[in-house]
N, C-alpha and C. Protein backbone atom coordinates (compact mmCIF):
# COMPACT_ATOMS: atom_id res chain seq x y z
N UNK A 1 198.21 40.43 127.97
CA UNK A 1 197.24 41.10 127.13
C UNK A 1 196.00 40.22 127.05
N UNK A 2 194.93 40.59 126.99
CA UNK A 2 193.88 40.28 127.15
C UNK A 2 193.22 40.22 125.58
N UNK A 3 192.66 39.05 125.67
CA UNK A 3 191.77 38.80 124.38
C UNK A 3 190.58 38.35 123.96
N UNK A 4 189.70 38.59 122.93
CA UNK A 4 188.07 38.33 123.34
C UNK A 4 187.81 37.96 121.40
N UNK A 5 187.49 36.55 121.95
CA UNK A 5 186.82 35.61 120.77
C UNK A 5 185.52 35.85 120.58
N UNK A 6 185.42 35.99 119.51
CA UNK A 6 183.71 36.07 119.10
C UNK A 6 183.65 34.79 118.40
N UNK A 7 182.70 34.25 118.63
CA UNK A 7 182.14 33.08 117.61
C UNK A 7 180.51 32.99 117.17
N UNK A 8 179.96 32.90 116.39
CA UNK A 8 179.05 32.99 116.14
C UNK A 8 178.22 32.20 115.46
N UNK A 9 177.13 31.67 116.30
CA UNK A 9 176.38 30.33 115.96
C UNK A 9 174.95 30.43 116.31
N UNK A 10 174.69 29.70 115.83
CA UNK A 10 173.30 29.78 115.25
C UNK A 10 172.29 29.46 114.35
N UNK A 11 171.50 30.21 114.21
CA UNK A 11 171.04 29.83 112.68
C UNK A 11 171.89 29.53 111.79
N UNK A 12 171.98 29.30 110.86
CA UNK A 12 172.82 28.75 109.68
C UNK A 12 172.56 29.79 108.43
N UNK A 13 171.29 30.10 108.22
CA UNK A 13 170.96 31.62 107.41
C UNK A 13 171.11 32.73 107.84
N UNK A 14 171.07 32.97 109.33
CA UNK A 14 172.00 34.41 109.64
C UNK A 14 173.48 34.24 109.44
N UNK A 15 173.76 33.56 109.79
CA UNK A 15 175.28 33.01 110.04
C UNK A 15 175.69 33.43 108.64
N UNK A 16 175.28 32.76 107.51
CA UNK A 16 175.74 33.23 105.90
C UNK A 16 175.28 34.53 105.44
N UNK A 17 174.42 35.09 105.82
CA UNK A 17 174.00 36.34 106.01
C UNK A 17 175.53 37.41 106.40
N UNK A 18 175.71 37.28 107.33
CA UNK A 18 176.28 38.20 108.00
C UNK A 18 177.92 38.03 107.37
N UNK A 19 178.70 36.89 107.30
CA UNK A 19 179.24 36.30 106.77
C UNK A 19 179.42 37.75 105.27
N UNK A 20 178.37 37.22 104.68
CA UNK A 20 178.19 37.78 103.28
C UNK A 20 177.79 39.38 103.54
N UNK A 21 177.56 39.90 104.78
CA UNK A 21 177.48 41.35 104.89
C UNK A 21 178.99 41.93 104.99
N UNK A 22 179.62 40.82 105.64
CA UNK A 22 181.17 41.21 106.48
C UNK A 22 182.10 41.08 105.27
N UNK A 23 182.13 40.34 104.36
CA UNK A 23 182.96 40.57 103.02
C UNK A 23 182.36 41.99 102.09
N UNK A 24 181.33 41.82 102.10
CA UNK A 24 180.94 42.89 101.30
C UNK A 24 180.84 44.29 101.55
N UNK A 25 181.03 44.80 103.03
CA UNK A 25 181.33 46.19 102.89
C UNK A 25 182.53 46.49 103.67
N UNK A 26 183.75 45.67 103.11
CA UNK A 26 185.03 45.88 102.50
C UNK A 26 185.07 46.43 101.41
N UNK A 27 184.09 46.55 100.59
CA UNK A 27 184.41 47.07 99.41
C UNK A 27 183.65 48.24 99.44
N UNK A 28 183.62 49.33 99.34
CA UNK A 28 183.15 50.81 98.87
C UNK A 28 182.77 51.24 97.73
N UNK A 29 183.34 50.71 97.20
CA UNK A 29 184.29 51.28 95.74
C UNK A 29 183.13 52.42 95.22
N UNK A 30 181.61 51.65 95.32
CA UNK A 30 180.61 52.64 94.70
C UNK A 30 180.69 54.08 95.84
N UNK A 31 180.33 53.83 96.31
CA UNK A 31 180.30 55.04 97.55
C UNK A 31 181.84 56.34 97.85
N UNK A 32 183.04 55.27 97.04
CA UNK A 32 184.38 56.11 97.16
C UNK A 32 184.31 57.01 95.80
N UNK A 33 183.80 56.06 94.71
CA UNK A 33 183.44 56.43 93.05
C UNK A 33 182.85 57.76 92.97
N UNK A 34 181.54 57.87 94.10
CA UNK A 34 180.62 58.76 94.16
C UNK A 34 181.28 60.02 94.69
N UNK A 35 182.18 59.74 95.93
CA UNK A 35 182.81 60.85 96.39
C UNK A 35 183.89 61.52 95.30
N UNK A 36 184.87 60.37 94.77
CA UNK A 36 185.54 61.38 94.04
C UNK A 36 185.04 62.46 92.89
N UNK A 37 183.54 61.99 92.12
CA UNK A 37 182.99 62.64 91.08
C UNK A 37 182.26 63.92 91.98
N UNK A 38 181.67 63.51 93.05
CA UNK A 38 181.22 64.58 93.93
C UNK A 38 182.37 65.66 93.92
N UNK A 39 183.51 65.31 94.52
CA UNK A 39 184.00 66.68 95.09
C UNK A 39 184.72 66.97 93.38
N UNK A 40 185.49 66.35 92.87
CA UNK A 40 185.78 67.43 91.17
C UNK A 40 184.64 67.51 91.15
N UNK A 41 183.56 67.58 90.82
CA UNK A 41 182.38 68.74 90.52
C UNK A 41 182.32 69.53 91.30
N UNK A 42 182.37 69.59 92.98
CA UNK A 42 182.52 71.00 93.73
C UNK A 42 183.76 71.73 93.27
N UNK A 43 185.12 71.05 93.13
CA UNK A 43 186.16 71.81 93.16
C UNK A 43 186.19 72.80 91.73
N UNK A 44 185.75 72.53 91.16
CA UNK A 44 185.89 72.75 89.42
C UNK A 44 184.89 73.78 89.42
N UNK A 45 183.73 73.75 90.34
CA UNK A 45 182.68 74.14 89.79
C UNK A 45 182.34 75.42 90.82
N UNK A 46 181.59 75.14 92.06
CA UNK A 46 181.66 75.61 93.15
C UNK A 46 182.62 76.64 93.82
N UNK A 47 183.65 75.64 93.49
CA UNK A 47 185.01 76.91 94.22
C UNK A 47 185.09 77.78 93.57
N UNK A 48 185.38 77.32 92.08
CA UNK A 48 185.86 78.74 90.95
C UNK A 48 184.30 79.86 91.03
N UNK A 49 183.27 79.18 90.82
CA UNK A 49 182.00 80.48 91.06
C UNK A 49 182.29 81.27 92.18
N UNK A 50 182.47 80.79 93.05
CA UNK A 50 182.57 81.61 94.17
C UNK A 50 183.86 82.18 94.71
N UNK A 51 184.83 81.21 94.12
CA UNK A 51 185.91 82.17 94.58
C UNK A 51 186.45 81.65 95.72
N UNK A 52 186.21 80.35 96.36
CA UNK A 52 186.37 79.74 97.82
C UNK A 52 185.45 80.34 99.01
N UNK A 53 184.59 81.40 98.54
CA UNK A 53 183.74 81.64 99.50
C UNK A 53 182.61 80.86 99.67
N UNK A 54 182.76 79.54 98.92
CA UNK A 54 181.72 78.52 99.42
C UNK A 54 182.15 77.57 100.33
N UNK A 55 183.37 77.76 100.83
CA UNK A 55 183.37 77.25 102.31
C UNK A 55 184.57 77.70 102.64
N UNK A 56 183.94 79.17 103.06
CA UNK A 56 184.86 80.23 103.58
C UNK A 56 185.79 80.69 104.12
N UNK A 57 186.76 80.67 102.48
CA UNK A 57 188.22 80.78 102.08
C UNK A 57 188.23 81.64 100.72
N UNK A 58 187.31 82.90 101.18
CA UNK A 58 187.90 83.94 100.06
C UNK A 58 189.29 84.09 99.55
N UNK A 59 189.19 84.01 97.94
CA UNK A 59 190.30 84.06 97.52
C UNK A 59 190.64 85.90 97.29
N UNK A 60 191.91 86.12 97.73
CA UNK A 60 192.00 87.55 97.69
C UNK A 60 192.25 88.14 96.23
N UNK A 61 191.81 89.50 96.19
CA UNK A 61 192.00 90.54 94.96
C UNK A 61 193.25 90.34 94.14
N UNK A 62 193.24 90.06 92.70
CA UNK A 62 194.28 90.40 91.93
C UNK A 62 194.90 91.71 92.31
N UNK A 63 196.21 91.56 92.56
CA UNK A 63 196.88 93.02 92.47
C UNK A 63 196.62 93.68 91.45
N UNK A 64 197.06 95.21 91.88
CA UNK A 64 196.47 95.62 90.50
C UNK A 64 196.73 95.93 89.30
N UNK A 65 198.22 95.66 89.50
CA UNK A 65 199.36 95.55 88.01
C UNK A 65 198.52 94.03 86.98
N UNK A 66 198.50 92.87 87.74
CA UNK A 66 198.23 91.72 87.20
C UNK A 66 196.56 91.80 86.87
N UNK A 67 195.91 92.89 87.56
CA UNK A 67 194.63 92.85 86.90
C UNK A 67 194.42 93.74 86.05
N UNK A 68 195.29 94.91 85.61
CA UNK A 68 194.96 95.46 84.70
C UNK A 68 195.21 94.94 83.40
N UNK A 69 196.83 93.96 83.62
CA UNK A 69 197.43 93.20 82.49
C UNK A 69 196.24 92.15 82.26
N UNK A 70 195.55 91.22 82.63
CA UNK A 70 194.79 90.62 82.69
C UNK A 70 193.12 90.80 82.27
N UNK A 71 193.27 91.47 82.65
CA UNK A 71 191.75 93.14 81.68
C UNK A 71 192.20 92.76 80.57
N UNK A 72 193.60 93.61 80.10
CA UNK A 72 193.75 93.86 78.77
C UNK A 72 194.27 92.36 77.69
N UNK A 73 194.44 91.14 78.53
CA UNK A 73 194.72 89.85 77.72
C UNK A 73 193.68 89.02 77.19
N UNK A 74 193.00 89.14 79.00
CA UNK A 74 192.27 88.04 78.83
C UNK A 74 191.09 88.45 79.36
N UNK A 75 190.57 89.31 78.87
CA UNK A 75 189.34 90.39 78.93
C UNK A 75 188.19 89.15 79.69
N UNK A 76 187.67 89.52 80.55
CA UNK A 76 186.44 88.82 81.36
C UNK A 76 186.62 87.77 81.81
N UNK A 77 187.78 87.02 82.11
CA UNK A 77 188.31 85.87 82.30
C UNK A 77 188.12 86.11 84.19
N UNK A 78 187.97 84.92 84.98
CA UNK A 78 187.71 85.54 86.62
C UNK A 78 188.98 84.86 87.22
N UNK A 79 189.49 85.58 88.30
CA UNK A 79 190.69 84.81 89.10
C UNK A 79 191.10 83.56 88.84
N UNK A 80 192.22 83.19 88.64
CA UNK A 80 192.50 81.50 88.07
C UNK A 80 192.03 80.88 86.83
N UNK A 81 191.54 81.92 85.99
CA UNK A 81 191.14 81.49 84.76
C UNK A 81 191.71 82.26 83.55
N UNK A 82 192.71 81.47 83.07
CA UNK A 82 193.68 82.47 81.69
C UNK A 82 192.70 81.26 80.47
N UNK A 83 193.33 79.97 80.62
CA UNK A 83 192.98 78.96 79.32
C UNK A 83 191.78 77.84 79.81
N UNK A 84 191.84 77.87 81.35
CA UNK A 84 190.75 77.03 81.79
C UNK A 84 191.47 75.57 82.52
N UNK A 85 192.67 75.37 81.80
CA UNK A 85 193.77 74.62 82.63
C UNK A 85 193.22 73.72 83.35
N UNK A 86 193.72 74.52 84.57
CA UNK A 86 193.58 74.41 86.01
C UNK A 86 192.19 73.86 86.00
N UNK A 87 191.33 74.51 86.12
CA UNK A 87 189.89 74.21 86.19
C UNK A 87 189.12 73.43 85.52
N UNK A 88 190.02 72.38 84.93
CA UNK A 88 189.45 70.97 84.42
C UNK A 88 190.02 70.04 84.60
N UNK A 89 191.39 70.51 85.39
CA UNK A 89 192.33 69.51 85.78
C UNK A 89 191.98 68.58 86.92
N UNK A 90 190.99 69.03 87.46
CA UNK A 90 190.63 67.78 88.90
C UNK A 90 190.50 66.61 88.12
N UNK A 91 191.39 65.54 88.81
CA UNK A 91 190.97 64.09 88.75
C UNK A 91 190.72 63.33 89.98
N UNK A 92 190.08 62.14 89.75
CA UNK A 92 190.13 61.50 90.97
C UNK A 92 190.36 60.16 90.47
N UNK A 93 191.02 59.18 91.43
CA UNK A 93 190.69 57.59 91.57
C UNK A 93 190.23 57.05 92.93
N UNK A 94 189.41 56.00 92.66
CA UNK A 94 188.96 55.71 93.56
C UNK A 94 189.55 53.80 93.83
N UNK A 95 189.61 53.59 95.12
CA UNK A 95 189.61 51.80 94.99
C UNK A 95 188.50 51.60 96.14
N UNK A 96 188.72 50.41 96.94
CA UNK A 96 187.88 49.83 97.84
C UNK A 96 187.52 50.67 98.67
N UNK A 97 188.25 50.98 99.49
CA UNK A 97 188.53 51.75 100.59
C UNK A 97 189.04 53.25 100.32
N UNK A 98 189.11 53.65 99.40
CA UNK A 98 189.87 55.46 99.40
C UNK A 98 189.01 56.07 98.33
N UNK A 99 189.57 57.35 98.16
CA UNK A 99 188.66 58.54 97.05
C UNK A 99 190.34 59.58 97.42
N UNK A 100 190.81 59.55 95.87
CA UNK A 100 191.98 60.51 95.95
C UNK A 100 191.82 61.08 94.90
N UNK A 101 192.51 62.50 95.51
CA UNK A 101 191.91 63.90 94.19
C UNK A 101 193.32 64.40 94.05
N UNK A 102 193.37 65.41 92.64
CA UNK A 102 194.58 66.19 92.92
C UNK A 102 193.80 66.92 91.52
N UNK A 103 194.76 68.29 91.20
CA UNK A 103 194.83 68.52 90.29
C UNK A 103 196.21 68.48 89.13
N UNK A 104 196.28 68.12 88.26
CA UNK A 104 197.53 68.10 86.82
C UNK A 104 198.18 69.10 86.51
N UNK A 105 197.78 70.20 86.68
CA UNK A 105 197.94 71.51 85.99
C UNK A 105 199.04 71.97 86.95
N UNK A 106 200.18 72.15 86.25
CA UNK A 106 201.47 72.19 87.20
C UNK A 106 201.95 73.24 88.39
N UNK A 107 201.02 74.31 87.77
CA UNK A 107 200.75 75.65 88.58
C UNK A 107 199.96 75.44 89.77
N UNK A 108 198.87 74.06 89.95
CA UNK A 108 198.22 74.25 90.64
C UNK A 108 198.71 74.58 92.58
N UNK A 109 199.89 74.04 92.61
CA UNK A 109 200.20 73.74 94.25
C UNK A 109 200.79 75.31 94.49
N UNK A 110 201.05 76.04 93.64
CA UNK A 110 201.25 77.32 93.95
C UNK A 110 200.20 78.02 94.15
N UNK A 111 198.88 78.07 93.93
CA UNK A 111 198.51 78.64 94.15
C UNK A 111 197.68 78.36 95.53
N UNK A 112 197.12 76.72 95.30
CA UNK A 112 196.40 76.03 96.59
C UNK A 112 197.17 76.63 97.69
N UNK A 113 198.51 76.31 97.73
CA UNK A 113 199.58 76.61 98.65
C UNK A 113 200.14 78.21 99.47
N UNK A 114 199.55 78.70 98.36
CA UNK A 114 200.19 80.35 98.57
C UNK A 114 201.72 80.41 98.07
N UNK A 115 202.41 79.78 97.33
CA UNK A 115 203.66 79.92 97.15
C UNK A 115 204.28 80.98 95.82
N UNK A 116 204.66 81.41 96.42
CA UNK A 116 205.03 83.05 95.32
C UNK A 116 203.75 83.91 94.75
N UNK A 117 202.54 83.21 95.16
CA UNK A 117 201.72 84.04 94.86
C UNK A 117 200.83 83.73 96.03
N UNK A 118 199.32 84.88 96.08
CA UNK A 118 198.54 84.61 96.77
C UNK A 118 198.05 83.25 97.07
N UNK A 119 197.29 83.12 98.19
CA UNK A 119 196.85 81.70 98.80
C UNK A 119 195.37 81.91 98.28
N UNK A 120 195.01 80.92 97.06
CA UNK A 120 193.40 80.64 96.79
C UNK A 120 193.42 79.12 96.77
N UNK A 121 192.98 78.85 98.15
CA UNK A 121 192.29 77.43 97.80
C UNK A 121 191.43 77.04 97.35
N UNK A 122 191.51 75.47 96.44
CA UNK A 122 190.67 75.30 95.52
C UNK A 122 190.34 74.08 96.57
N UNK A 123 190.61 73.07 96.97
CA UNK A 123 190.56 71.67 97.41
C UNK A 123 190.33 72.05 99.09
N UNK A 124 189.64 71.93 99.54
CA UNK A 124 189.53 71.74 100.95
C UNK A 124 187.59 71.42 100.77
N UNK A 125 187.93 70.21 102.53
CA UNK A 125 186.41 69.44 102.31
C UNK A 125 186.00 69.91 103.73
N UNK A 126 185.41 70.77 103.73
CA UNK A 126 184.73 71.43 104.81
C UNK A 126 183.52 70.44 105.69
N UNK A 127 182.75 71.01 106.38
CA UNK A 127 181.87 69.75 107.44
C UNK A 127 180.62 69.69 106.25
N UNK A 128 180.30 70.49 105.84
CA UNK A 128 179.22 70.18 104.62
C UNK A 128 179.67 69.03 103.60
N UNK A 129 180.79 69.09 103.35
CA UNK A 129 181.04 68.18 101.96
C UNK A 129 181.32 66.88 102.67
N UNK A 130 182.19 66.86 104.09
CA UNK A 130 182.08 65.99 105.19
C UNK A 130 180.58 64.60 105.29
N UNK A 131 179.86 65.86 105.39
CA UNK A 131 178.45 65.04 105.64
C UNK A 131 178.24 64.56 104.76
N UNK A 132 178.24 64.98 103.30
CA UNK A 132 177.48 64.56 101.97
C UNK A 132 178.21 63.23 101.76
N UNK A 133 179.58 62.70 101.93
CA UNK A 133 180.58 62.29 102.12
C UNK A 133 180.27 60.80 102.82
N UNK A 134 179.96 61.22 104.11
CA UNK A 134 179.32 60.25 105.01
C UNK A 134 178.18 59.81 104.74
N UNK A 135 177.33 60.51 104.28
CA UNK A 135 175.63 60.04 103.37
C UNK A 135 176.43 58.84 102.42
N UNK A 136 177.34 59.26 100.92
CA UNK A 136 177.60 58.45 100.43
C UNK A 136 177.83 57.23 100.82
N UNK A 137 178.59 56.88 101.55
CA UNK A 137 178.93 55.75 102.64
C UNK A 137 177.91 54.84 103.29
N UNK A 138 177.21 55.83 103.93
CA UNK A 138 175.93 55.58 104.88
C UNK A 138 175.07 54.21 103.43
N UNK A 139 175.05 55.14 102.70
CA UNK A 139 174.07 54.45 101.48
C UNK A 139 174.51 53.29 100.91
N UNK A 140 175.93 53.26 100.99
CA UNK A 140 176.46 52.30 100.49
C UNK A 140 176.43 50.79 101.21
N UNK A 141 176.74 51.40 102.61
CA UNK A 141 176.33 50.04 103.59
C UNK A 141 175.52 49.66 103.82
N UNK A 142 174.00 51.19 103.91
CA UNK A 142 172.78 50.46 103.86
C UNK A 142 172.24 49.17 102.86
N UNK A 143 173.00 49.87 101.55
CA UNK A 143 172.47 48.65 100.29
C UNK A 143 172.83 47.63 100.62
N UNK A 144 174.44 47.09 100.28
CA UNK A 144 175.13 46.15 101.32
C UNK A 144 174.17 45.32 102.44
N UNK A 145 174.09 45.88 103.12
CA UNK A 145 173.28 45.45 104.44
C UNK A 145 171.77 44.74 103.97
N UNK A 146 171.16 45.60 103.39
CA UNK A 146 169.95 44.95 102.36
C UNK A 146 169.51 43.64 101.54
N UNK A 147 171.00 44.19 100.75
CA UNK A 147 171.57 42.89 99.71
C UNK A 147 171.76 41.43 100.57
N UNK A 148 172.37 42.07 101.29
CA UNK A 148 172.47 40.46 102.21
C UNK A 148 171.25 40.65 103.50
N UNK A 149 170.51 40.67 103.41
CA UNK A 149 168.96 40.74 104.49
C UNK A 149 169.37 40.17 105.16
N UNK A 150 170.63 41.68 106.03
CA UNK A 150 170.97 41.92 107.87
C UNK A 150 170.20 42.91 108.10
């Protein structure tokens, strides 16, 4: 197997420079922080307005037994919304390196899922939220990179 040493010499102020660029964007954390508050605000917000047709995954029609019962309970309430539950349940944590989401609300994987009931996804990160995603990042290393004047 073949192997390839880098060593790097030189100036003595690039050298600590870079040094101090190469520890420091190991850490994310701002840029992972940003993503998890980013997407619970799309998921919470975005999906339920639209219904998943904001990144197109229409959620299908209440049957019409459960929408008439639903008329008459919970008068003006829209798909997936009886108490609001669900739709405040996104959390996220973030560390160095990750951005992890879920929702609490115990019902939720039945429905994300399609299991005994229709399939309305709430959580999926399409190439738009992708990009915004990668901007976060992008920004984060740029600062990084700045901070230590590489």
């Amino acid at each position: 197997m073949a192997t390839i040493n880098l060593v790097v010499e030189g100036d003595r102020e690039l050298v600590t420079k870079l040094r101090k660029f190469g520890v420091s964007v190991l850490d994310l954390s701002d840029s992972m922080d940003e993503t998890g508050n980013y997407l619970t605000r799309f998921f919470s917000g975005e999906v339920f307005a639209s219904r998943g047709q904001v990144f197109g995954k229409p959620w299908p029609a209440l049957n019409d037994n459960y929408a008439a019962f639903k008329a008459r309970t919970f008068p003006g309430r829209p798909p997936l919304i009886r108490s609001g539950l669900m739709n405040r349940s996104f959390k996220h944590k973030s560390t160095k390196l990750t951005a992890s989401l879920w929702n609490e609300a115990e019902y939720f994987d039945y429905h994300q899922e399609g299991r005994g009931v229709p399939e309305r996804v709430m959580m999926h990160v399409d190439e738009k939220r992708e990009r915004s995603i990668v901007g976060f990042i992008e920004q984060d290393i740029n600062g990084k990179m700045k901070a230590a004047d590489v």
